[in-house]
Protein backbone atom coordinates (compact mmCIF):
# COMPACT_ATOMS: atom_id res chain seq x y z
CA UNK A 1 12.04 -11.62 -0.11
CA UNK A 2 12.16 -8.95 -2.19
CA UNK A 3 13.49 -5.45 -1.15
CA UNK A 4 11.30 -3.10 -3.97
CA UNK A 5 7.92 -1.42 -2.90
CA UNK A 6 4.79 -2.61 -3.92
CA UNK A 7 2.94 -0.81 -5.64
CA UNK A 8 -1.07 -0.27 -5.10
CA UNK A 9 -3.14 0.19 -7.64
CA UNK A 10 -5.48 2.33 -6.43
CA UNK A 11 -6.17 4.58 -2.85
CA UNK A 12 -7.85 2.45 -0.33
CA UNK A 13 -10.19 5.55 0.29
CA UNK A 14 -10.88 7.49 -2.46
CA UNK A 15 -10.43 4.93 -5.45
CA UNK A 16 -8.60 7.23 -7.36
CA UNK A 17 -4.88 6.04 -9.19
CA UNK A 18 -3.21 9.47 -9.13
CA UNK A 19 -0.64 7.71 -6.17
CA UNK A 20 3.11 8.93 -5.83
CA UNK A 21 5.97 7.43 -3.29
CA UNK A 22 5.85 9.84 -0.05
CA UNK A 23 8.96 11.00 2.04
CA UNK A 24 6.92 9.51 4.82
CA UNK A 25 8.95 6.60 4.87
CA UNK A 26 9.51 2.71 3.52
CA UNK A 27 5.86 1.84 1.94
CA UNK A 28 4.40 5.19 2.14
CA UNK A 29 2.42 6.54 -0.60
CA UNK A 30 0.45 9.81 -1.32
CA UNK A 31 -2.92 9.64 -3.19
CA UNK A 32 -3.12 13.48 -5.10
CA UNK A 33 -7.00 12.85 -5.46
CA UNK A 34 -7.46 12.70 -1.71
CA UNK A 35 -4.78 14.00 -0.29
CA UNK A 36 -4.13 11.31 2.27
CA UNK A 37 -0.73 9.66 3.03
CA UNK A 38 -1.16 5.65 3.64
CA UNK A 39 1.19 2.60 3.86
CA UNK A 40 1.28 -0.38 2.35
CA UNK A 41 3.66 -3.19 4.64
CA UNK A 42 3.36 -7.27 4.25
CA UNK A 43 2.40 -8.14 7.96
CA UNK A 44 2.40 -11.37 7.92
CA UNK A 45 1.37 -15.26 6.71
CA UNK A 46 -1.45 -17.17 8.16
CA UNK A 47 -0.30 -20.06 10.29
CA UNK A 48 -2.53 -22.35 9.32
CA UNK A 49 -4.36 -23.12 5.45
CA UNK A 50 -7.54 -20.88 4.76
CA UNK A 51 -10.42 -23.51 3.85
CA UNK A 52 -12.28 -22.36 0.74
């Protein structure tokens, strides 16, 4: 697996792309539109196949 971030395109509440890493921690990121702080972490794969 990878060890760099991911980036997000966008703020999950706002919509706005103005996003810098945050001191917060690993996967933090500040949106300057918004103010908020938010994470982005991979939880997780599904055990079993989605059916589309």
């Amino acid at each position: 697996m990878s060890e760099t971030r991911s980036v997000p395109l966008y703020c999950p509440y706002c919509g706005e792309e103005d996003l810098r890493p945050s001191e917060a921690g690993h996967g933090a990121w500040e949106c300057h539109a918004c103010a908020r702080v938010f994470t982005v972490r991979f939880t997780g794969l599904l055990s079993r196949a989605v059916a589309r």
